[in-house]
PDB file of N, CA and C in Angstrom:
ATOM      1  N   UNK A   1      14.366  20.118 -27.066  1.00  0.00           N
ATOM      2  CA  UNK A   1      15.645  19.949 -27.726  1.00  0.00           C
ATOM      3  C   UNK A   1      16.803  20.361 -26.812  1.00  0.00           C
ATOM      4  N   UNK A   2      16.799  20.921 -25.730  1.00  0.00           N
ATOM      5  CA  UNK A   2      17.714  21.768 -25.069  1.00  0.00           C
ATOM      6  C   UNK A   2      17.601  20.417 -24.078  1.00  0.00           C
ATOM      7  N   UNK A   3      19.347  20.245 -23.709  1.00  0.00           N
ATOM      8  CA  UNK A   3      19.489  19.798 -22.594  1.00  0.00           C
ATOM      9  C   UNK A   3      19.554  19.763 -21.111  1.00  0.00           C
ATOM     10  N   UNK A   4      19.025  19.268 -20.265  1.00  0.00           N
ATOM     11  CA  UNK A   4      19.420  19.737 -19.154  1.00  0.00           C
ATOM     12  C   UNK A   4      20.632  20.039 -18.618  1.00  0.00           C
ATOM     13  N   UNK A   5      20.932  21.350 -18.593  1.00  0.00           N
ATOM     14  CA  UNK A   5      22.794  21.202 -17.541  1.00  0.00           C
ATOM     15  C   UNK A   5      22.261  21.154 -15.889  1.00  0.00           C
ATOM     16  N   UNK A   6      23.189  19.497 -16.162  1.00  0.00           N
ATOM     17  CA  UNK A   6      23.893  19.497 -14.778  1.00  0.00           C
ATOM     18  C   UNK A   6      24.507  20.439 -14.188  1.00  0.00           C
ATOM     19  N   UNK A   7      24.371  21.026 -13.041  1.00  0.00           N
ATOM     20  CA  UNK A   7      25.097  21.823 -12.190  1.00  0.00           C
ATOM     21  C   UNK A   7      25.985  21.108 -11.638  1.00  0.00           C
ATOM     22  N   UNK A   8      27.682  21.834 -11.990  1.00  0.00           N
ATOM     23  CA  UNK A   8      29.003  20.782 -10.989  1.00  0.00           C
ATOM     24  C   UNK A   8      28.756  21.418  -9.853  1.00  0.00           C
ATOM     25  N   UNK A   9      29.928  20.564  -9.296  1.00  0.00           N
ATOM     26  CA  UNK A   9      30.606  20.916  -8.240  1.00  0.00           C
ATOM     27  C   UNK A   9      31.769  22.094  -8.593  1.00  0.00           C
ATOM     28  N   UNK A  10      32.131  22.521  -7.321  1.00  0.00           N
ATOM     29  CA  UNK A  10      33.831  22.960  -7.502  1.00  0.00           C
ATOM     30  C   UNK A  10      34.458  22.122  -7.543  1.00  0.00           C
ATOM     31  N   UNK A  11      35.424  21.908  -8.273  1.00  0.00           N
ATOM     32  CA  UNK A  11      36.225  21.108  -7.949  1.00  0.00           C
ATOM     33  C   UNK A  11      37.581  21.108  -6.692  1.00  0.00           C
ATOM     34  N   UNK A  12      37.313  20.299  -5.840  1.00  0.00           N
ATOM     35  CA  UNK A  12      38.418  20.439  -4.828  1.00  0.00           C
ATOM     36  C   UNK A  12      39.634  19.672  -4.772  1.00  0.00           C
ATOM     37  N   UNK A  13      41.002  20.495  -5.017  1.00  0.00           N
ATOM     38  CA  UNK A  13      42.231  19.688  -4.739  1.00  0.00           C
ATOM     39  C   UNK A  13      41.845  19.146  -3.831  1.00  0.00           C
ATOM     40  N   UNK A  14      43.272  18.029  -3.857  1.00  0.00           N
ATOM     41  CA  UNK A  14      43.417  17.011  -2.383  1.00  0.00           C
ATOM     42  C   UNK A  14      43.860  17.870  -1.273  1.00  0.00           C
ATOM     43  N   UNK A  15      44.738  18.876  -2.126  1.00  0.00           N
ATOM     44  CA  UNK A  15      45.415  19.696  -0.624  1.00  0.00           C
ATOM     45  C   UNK A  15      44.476  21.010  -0.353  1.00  0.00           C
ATOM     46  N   UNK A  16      43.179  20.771  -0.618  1.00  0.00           N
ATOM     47  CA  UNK A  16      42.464  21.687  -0.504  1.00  0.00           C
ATOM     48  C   UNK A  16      41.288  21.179   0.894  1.00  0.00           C
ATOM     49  N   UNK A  17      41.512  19.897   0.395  1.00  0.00           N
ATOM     50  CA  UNK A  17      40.511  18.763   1.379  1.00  0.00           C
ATOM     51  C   UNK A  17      41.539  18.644   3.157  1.00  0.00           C
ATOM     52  N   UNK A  18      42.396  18.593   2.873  1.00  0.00           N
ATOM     53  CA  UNK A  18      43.087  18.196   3.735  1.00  0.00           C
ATOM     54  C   UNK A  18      44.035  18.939   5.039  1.00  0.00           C
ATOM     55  N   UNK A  19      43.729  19.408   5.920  1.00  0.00           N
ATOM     56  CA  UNK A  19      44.266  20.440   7.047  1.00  0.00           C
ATOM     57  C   UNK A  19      45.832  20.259   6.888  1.00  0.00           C
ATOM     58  N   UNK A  20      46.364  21.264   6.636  1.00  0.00           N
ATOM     59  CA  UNK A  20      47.881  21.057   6.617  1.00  0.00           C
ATOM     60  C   UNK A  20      48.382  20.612   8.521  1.00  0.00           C
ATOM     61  N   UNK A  21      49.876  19.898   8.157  1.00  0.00           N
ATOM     62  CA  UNK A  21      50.328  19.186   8.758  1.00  0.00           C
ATOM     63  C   UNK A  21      51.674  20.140   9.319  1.00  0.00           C
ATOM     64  N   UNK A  22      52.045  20.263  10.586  1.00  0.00           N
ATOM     65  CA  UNK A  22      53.258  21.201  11.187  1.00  0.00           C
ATOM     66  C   UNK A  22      54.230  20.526  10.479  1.00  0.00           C
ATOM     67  N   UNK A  23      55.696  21.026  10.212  1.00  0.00           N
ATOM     68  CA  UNK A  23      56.289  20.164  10.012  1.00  0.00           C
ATOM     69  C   UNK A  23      57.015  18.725   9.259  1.00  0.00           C
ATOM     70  N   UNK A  24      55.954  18.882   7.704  1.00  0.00           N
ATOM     71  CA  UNK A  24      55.653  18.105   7.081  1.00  0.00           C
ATOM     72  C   UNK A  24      55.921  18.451   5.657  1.00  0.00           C
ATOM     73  N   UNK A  25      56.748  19.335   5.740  1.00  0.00           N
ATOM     74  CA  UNK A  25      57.313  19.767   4.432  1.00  0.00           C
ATOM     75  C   UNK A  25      58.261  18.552   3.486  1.00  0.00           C
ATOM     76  N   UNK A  26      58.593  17.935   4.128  1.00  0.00           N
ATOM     77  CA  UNK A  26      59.387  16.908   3.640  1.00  0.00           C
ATOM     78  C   UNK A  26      59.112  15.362   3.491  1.00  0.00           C
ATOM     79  N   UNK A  27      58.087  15.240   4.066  1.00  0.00           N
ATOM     80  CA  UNK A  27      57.210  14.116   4.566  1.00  0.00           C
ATOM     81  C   UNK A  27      56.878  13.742   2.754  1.00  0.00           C
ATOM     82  N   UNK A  28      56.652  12.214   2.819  1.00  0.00           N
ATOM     83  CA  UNK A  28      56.216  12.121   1.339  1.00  0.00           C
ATOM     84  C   UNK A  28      54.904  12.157   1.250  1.00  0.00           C
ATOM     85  N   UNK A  29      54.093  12.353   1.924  1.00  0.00           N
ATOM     86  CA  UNK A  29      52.060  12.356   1.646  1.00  0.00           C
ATOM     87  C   UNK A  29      52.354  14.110   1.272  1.00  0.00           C
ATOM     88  N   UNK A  30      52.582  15.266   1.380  1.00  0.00           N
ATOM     89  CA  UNK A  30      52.598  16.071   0.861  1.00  0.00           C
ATOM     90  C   UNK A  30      52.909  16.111  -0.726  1.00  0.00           C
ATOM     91  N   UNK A  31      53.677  15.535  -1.082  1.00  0.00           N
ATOM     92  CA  UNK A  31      54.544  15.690  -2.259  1.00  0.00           C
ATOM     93  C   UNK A  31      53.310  14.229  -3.234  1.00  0.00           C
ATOM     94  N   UNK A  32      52.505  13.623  -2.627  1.00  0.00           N
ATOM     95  CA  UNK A  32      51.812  12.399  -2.588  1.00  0.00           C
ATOM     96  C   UNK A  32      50.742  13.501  -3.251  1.00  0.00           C
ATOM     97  N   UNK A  33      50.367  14.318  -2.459  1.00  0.00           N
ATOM     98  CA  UNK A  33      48.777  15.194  -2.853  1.00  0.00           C
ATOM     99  C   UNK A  33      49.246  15.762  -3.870  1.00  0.00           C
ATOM    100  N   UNK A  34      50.430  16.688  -4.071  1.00  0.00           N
ATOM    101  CA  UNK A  34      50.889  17.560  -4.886  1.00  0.00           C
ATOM    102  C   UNK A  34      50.712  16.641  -6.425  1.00  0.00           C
ATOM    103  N   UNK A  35      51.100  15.521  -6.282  1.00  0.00           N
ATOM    104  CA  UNK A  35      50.995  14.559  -7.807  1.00  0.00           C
ATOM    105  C   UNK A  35      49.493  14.484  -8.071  1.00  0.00           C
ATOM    106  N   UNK A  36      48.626  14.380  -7.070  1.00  0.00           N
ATOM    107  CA  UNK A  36      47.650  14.082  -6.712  1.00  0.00           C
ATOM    108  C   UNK A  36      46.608  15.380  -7.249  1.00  0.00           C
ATOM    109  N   UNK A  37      47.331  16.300  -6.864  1.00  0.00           N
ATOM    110  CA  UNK A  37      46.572  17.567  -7.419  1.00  0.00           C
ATOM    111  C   UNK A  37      46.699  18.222  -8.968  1.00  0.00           C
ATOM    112  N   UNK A  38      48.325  17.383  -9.499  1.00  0.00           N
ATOM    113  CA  UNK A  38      48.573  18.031 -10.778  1.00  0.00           C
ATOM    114  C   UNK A  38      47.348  17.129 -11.911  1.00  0.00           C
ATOM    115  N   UNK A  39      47.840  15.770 -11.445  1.00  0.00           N
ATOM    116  CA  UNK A  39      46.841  15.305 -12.193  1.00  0.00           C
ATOM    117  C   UNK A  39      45.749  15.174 -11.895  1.00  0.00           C
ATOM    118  N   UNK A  40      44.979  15.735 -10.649  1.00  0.00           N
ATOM    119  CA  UNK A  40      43.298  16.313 -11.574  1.00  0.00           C
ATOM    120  C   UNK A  40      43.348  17.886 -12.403  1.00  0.00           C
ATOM    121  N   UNK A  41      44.201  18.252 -12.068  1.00  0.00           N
ATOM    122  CA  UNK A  41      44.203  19.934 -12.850  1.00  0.00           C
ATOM    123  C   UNK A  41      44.368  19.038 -14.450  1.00  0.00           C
ATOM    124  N   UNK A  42      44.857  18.051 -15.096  1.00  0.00           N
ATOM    125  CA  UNK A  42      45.957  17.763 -15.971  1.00  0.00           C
ATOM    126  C   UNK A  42      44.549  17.369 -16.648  1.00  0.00           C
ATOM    127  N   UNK A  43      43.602  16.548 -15.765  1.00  0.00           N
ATOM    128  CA  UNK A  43      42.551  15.654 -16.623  1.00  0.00           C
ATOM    129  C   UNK A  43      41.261  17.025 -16.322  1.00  0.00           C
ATOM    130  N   UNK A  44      40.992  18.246 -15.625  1.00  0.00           N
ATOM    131  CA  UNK A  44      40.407  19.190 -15.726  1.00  0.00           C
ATOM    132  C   UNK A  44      40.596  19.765 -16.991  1.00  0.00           C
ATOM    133  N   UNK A  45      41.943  20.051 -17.693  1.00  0.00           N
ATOM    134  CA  UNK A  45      42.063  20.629 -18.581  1.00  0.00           C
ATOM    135  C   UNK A  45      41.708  20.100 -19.853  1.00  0.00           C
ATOM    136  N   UNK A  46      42.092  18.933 -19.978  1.00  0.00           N
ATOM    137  CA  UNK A  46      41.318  17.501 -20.926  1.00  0.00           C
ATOM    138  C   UNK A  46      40.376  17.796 -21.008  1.00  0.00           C
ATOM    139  N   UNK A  47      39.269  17.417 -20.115  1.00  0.00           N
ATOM    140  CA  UNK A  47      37.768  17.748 -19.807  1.00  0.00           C
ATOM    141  C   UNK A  47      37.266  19.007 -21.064  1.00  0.00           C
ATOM    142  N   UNK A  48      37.940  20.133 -20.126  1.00  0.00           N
ATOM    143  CA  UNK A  48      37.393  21.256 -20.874  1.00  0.00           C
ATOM    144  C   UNK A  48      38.233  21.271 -22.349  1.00  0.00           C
ATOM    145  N   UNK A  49      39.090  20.930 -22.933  1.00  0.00           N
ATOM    146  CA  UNK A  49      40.036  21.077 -23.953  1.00  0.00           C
ATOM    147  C   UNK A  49      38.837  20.055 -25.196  1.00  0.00           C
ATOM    148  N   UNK A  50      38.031  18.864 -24.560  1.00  0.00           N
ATOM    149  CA  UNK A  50      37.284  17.540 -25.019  1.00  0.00           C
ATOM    150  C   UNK A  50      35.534  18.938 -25.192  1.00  0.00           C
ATOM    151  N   UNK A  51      35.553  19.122 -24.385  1.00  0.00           N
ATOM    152  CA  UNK A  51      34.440  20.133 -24.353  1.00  0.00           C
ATOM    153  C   UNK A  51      34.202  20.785 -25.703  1.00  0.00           C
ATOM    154  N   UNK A  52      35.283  21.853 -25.491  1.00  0.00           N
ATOM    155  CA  UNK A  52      35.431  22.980 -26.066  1.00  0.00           C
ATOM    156  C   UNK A  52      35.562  22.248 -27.874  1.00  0.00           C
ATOM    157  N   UNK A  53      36.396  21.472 -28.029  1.00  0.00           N
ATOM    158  CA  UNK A  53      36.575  20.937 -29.393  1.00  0.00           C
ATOM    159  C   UNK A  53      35.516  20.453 -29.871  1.00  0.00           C
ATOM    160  N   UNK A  54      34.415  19.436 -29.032  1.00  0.00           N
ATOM    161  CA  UNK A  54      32.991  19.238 -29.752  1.00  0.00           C
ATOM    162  C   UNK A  54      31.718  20.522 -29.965  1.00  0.00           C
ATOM    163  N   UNK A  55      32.034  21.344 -29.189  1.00  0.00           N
ATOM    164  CA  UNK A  55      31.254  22.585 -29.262  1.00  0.00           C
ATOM    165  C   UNK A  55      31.753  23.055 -30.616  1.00  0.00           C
ATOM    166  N   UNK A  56      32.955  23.412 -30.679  1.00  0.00           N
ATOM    167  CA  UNK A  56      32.929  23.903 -32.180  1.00  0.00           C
ATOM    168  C   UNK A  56      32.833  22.977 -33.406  1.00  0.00           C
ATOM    169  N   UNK A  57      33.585  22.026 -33.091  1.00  0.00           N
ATOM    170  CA  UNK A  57      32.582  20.973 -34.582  1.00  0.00           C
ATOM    171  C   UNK A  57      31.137  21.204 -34.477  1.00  0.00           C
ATOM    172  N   UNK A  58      30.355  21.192 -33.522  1.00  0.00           N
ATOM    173  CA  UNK A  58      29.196  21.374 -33.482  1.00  0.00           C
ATOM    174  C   UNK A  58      29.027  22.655 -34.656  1.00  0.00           C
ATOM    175  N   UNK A  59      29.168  23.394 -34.030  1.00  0.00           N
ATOM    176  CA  UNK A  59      28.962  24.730 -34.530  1.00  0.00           C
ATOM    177  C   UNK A  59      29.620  25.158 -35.716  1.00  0.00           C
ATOM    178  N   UNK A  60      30.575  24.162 -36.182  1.00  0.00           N
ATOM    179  CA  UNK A  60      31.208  24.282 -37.641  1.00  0.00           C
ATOM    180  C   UNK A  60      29.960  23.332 -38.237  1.00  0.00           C
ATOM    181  N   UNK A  61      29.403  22.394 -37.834  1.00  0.00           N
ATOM    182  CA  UNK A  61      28.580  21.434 -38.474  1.00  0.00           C
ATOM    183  C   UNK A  61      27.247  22.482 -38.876  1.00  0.00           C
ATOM    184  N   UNK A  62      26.783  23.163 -37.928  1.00  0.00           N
ATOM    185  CA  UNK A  62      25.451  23.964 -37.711  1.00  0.00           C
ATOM    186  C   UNK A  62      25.832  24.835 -39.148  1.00  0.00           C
ATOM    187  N   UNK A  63      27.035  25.645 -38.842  1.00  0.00           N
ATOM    188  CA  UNK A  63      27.396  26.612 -39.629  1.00  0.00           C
ATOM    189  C   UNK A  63      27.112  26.366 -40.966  1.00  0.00           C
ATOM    190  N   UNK A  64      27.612  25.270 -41.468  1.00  0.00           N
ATOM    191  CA  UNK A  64      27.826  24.710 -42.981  1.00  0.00           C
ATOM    192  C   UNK A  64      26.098  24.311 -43.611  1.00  0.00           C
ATOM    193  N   UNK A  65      25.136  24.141 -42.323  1.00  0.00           N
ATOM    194  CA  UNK A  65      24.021  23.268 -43.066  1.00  0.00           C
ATOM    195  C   UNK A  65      22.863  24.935 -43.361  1.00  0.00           C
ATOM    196  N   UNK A  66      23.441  25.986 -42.624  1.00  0.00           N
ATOM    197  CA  UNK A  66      22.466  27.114 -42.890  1.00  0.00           C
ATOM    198  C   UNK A  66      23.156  27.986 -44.153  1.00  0.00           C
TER     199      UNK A  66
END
């Protein structure tokens, strides 16, 4: 009855992947990752927010049948 958990990954920003650049503060591929990085944090939080809400219906469902 128990599922297997998958083991993740970490998850890695883009600007985590990527060797910073001298000079490039103003450059638009910086400001490119930065969008780049909000929205995987944005759909990380989804993820776990989608998680967390079926775990407890779950467990409101469990709750009610004992």
């Amino acid at each position: 009855m128990h599922k297997k958990v998958q083991k993740m990954r970490p998850l890695l920003l883009v600007s985590q992947t990527m060797p910073p650049r001298p000079s490039s503060a103003l450059s638009a591929k910086p400001m490119e990752m930065v969008v780049v990085d909000i929205v995987t944090i944005a759909l990380a939080i989804d993820t776990i927010a989608t998680i967390v809400t079926t775990a407890m219906e779950r467990n409101e469902r469990r709750m009610c049948r004992s």
